[in-house]
N, C-alpha and C. Protein backbone atom coordinates (compact mmCIF):
# COMPACT_ATOMS: atom_id res chain seq x y z
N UNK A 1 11.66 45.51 -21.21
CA UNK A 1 10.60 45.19 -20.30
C UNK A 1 10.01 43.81 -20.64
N UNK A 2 9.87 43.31 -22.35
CA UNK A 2 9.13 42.10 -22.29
C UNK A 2 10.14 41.28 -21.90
N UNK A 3 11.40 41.61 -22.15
CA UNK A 3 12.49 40.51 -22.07
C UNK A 3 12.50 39.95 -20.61
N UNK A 4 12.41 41.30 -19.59
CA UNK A 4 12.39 40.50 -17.85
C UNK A 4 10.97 39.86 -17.68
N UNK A 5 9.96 40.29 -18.12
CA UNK A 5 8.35 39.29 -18.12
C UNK A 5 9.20 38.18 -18.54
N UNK A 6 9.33 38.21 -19.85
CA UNK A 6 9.24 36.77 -20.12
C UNK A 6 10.33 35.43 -19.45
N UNK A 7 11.48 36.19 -19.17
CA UNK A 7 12.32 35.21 -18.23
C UNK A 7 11.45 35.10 -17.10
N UNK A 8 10.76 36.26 -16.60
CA UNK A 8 9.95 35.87 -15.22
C UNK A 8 9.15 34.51 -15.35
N UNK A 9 8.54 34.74 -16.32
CA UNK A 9 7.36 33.60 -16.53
C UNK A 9 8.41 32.42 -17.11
N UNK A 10 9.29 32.18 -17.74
CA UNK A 10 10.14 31.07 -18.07
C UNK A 10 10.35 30.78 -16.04
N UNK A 11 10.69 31.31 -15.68
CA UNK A 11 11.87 30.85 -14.30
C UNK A 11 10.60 30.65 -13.19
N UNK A 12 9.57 30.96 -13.35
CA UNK A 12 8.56 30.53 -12.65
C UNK A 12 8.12 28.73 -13.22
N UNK A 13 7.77 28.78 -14.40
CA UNK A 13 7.40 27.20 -15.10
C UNK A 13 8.66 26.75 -14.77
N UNK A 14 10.09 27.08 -14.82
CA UNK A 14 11.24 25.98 -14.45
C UNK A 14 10.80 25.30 -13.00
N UNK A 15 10.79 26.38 -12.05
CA UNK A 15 10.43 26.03 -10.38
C UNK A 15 9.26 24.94 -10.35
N UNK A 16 7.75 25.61 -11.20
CA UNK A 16 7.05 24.39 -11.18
C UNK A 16 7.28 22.94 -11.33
N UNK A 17 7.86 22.72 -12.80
CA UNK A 17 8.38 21.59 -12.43
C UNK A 17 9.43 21.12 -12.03
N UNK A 18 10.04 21.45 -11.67
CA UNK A 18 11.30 21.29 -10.31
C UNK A 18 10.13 20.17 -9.22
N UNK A 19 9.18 21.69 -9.16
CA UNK A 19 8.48 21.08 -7.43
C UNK A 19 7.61 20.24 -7.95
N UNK A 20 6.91 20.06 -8.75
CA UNK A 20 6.02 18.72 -9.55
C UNK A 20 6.97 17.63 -9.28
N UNK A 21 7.72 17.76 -10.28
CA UNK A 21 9.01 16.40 -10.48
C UNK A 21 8.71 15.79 -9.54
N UNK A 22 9.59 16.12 -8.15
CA UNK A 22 10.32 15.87 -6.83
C UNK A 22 9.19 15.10 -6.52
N UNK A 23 7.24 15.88 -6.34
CA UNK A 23 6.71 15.36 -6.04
C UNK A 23 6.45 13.99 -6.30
N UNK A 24 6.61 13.98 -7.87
CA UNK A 24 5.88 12.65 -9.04
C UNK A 24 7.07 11.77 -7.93
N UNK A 25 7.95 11.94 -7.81
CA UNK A 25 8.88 11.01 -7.24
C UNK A 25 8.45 10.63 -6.04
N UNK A 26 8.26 11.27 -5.11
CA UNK A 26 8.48 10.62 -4.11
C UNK A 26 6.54 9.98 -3.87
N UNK A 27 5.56 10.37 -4.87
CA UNK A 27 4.71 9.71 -4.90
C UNK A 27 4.25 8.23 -6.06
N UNK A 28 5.52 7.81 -5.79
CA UNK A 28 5.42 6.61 -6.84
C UNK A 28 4.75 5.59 -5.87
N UNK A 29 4.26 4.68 -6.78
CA UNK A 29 3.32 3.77 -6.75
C UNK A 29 4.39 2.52 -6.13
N UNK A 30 3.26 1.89 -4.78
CA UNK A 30 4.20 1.06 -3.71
C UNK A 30 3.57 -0.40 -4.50
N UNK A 31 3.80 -1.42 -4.47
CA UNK A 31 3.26 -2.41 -4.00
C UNK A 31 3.64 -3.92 -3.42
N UNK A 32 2.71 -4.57 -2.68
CA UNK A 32 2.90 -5.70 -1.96
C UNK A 32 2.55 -7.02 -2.26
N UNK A 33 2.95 -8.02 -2.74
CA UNK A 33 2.49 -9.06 -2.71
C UNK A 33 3.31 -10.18 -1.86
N UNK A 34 1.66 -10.34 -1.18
CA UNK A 34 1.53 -11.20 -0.42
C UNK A 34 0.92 -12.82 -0.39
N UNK A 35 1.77 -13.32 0.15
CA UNK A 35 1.39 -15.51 0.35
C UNK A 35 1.44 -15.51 1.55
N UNK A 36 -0.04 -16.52 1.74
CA UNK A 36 -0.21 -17.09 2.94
C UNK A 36 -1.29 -17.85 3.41
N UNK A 37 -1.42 -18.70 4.33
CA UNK A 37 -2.24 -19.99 4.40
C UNK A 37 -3.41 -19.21 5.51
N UNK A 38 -4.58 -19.25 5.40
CA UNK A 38 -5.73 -18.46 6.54
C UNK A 38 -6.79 -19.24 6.52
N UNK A 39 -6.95 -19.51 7.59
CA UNK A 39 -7.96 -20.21 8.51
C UNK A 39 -9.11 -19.52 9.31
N UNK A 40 -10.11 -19.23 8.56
CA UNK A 40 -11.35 -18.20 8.99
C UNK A 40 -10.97 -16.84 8.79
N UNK A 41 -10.35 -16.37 10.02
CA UNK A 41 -10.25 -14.71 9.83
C UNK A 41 -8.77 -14.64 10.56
N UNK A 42 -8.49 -13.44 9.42
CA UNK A 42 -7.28 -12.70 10.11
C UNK A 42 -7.30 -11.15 9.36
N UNK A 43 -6.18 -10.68 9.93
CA UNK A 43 -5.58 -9.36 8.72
C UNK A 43 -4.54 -9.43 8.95
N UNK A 44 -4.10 -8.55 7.95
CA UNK A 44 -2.62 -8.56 7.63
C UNK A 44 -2.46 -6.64 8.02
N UNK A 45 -1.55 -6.54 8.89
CA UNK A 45 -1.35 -5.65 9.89
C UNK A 45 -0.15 -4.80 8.88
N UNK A 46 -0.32 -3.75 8.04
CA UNK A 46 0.73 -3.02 7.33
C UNK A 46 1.22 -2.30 7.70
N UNK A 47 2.61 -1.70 8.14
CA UNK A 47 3.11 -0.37 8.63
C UNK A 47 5.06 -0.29 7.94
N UNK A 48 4.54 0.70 7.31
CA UNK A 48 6.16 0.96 6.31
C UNK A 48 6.43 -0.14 5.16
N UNK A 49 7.25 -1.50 5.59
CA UNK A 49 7.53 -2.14 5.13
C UNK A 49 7.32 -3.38 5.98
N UNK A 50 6.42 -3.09 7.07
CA UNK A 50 6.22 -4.31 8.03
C UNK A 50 4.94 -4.83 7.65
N UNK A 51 4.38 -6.21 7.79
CA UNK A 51 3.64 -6.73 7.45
C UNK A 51 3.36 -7.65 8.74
N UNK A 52 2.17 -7.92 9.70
CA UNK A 52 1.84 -8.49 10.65
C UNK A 52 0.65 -9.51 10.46
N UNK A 53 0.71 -10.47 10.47
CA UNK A 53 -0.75 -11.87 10.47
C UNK A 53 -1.36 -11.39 11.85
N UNK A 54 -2.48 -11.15 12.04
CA UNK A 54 -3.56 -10.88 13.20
C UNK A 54 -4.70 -11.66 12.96
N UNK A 55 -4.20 -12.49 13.70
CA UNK A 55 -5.73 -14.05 13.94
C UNK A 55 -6.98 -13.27 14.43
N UNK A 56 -7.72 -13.35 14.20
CA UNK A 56 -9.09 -12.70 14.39
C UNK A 56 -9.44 -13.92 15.22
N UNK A 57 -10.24 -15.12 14.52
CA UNK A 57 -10.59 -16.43 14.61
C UNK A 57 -10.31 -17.57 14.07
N UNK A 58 -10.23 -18.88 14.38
CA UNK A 58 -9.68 -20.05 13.49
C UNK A 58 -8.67 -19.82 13.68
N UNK A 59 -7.42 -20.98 13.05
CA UNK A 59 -6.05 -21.61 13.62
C UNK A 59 -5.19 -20.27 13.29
N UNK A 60 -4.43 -20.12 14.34
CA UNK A 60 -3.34 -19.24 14.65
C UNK A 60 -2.72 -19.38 13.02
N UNK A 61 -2.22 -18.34 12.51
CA UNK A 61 -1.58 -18.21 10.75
C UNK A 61 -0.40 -18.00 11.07
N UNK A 62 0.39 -18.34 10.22
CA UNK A 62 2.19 -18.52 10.52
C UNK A 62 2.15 -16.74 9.22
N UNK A 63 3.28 -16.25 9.51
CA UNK A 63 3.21 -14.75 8.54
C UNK A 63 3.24 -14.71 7.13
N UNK A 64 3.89 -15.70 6.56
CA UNK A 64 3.79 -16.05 5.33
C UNK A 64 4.48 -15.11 5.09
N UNK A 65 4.41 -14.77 3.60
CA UNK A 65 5.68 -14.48 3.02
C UNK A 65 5.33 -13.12 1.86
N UNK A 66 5.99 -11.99 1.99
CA UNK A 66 5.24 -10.68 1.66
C UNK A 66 6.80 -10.15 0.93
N UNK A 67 6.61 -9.62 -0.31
CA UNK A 67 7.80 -9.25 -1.38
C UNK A 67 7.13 -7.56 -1.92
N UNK A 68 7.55 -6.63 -1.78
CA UNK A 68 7.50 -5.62 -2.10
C UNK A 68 7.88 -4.90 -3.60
N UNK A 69 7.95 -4.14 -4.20
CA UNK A 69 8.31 -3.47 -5.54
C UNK A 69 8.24 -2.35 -4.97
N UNK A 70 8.64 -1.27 -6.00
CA UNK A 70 8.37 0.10 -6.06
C UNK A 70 9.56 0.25 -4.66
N UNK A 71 10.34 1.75 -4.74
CA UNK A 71 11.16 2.29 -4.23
C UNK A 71 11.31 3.66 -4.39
N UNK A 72 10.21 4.38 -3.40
CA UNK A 72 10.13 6.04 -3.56
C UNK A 72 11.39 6.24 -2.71
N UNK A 73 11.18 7.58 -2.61
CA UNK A 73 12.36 8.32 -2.78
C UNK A 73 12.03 9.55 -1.09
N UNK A 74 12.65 9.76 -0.59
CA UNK A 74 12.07 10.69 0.33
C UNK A 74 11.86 10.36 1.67
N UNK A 75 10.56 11.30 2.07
CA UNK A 75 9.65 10.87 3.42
C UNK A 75 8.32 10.36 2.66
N UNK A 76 8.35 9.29 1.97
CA UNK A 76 7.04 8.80 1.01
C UNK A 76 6.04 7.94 2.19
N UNK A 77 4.98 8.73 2.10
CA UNK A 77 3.67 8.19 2.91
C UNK A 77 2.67 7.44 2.11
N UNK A 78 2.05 6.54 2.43
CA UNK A 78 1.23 5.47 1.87
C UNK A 78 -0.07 6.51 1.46
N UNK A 79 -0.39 6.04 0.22
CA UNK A 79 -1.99 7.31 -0.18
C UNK A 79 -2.85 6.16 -0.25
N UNK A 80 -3.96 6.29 -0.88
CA UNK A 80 -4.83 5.12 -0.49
C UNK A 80 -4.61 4.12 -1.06
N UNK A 81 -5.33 2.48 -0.42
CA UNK A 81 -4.57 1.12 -0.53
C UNK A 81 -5.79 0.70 -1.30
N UNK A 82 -5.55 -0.27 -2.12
CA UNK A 82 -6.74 -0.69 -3.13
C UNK A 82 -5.75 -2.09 -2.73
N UNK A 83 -6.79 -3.13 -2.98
CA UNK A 83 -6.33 -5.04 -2.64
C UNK A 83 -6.74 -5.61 -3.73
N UNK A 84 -6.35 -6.61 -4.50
CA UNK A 84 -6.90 -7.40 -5.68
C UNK A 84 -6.42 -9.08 -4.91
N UNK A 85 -7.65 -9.44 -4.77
CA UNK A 85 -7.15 -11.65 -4.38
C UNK A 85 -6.65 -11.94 -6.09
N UNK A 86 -5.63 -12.70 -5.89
CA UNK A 86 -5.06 -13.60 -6.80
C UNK A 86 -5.33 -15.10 -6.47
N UNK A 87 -5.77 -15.45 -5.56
CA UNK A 87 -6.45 -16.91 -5.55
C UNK A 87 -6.34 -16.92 -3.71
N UNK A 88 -7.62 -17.66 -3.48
CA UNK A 88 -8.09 -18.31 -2.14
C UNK A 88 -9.53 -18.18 -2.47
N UNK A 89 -10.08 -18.78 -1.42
CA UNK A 89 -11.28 -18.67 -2.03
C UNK A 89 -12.60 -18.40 -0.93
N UNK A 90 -12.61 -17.27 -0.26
CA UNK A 90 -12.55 -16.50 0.58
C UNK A 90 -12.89 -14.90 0.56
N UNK A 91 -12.73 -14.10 0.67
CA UNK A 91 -12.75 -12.59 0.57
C UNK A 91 -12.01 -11.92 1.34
N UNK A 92 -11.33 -10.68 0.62
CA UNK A 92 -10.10 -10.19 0.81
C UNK A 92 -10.62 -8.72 0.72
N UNK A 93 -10.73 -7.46 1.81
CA UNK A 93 -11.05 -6.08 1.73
C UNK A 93 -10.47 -5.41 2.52
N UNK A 94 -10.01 -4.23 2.08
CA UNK A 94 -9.31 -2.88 2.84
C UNK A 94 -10.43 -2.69 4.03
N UNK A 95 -9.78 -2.78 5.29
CA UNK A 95 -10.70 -2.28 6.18
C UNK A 95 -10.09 -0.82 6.89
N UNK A 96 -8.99 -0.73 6.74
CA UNK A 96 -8.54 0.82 7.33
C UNK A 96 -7.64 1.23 6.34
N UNK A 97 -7.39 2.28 6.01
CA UNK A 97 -6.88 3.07 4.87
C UNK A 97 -5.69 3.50 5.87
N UNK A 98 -4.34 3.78 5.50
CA UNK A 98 -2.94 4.66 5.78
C UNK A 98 -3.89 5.96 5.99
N UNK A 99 -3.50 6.21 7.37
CA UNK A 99 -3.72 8.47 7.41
C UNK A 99 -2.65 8.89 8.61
N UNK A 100 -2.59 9.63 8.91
CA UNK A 100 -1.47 10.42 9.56
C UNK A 100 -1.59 9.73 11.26
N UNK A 101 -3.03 9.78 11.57
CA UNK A 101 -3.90 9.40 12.55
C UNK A 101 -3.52 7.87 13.22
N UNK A 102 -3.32 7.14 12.05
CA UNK A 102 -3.32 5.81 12.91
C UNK A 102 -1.80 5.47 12.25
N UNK A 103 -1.05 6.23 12.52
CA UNK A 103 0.44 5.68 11.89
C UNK A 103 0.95 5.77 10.38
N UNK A 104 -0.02 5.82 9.66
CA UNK A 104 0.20 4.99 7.78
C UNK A 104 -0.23 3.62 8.14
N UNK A 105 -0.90 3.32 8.63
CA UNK A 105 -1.16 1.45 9.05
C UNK A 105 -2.49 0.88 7.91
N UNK A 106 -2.03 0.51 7.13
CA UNK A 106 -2.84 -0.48 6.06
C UNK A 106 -3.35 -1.88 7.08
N UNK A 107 -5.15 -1.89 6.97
CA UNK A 107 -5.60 -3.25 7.18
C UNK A 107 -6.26 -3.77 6.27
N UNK A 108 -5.31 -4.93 6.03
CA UNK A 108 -6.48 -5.82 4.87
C UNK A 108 -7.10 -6.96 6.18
N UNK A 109 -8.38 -7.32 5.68
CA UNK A 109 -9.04 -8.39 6.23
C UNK A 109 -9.42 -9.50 5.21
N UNK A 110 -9.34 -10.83 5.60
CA UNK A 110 -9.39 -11.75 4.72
C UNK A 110 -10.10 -13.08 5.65
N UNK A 111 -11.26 -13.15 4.83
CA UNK A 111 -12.50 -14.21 5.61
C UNK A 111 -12.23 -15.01 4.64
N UNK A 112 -12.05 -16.34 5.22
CA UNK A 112 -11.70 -17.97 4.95
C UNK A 112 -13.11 -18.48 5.30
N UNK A 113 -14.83 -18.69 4.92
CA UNK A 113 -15.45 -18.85 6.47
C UNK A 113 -15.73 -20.38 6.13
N UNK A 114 -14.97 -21.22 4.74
CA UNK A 114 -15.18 -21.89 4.86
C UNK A 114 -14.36 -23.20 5.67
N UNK A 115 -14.26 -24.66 5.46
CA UNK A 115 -13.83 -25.22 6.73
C UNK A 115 -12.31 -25.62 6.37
N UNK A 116 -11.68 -25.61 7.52
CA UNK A 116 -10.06 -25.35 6.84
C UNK A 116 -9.89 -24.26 6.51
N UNK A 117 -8.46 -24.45 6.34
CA UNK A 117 -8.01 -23.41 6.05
C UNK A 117 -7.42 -23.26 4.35
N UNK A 118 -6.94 -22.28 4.10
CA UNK A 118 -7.01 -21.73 2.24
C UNK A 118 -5.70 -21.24 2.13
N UNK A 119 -4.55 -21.65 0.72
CA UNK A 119 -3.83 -20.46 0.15
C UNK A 119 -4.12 -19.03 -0.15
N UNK A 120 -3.79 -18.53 0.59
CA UNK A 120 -4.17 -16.73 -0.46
C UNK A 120 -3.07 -16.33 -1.16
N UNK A 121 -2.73 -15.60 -2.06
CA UNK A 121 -2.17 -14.64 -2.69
C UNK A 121 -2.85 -13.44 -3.05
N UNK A 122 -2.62 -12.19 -2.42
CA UNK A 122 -3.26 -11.09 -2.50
C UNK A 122 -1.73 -9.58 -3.28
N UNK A 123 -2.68 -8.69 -3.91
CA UNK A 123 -1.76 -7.59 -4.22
C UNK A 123 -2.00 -6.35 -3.53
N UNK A 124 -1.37 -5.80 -2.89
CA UNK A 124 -1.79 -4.30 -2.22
C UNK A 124 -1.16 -3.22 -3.28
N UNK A 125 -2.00 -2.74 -3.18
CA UNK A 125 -1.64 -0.92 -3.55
C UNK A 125 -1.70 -0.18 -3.53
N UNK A 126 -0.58 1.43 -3.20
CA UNK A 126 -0.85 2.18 -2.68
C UNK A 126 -0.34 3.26 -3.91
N UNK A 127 -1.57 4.46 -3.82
CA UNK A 127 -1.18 5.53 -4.84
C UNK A 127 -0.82 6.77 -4.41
């Protein structure tokens, strides 16, 4: 009798992490870094692996240039996006978070308000 308990409870903790594992995997950590020249306001329009420049105001922005890391595994959905500026000099903030609702669509917004336009380098990340 203890002998089938205790395989029970062994073959139950195997399954757990089986289904943990798989999870830890396919919730690995994404991220984006992004270059690009901004002139007042824009965002940068995120969906999958697409990345979109959206002129708000000030000179139309060419897309610049966006390099990815991280390679989940699966049907991996974006969890929430945290932004760090690496230089411009300006302000750089998550204005819409990835949810089921609006696609997975990450918006960063990035105010230039001074005159001309600025290098940015920004990091996205998603957990």
């Amino acid at each position: 009798m203890r002998l089938g308990k205790t395989l029970g409870i062994l073959g139950a903790v195997f399954a757990a992490v089986l289904i943990f594992g798989t999870q830890e995997v396919n919730a690995q950590r994404m991220e984006l870094n992004w270059e690009g020249r901004i002139d007042d306001r824009a965002e940068l329009v995120i969906r999958g692996r697409s990345v979109r420049v959206r002129t708000i105001s000030g000179q139309r922005n060419r897309q610049g240039s966006a390099n990815w890391s991280g390679n989940p595994r699966g049907n991996w959905r974006p969890g929430r996006a945290s932004v760090n500026k690496r230089s411009g000099r300006g302000s750089v903030r998550v204005v819409q978070q990835p949810s089921r609702s609006n696609n997975y669509t990450t918006i960063i917004r990035i105010e230039d308000l001074k005159g001309g336009a600025d290098n940015y380098r920004i990091r996205v990340r998603w957990n």
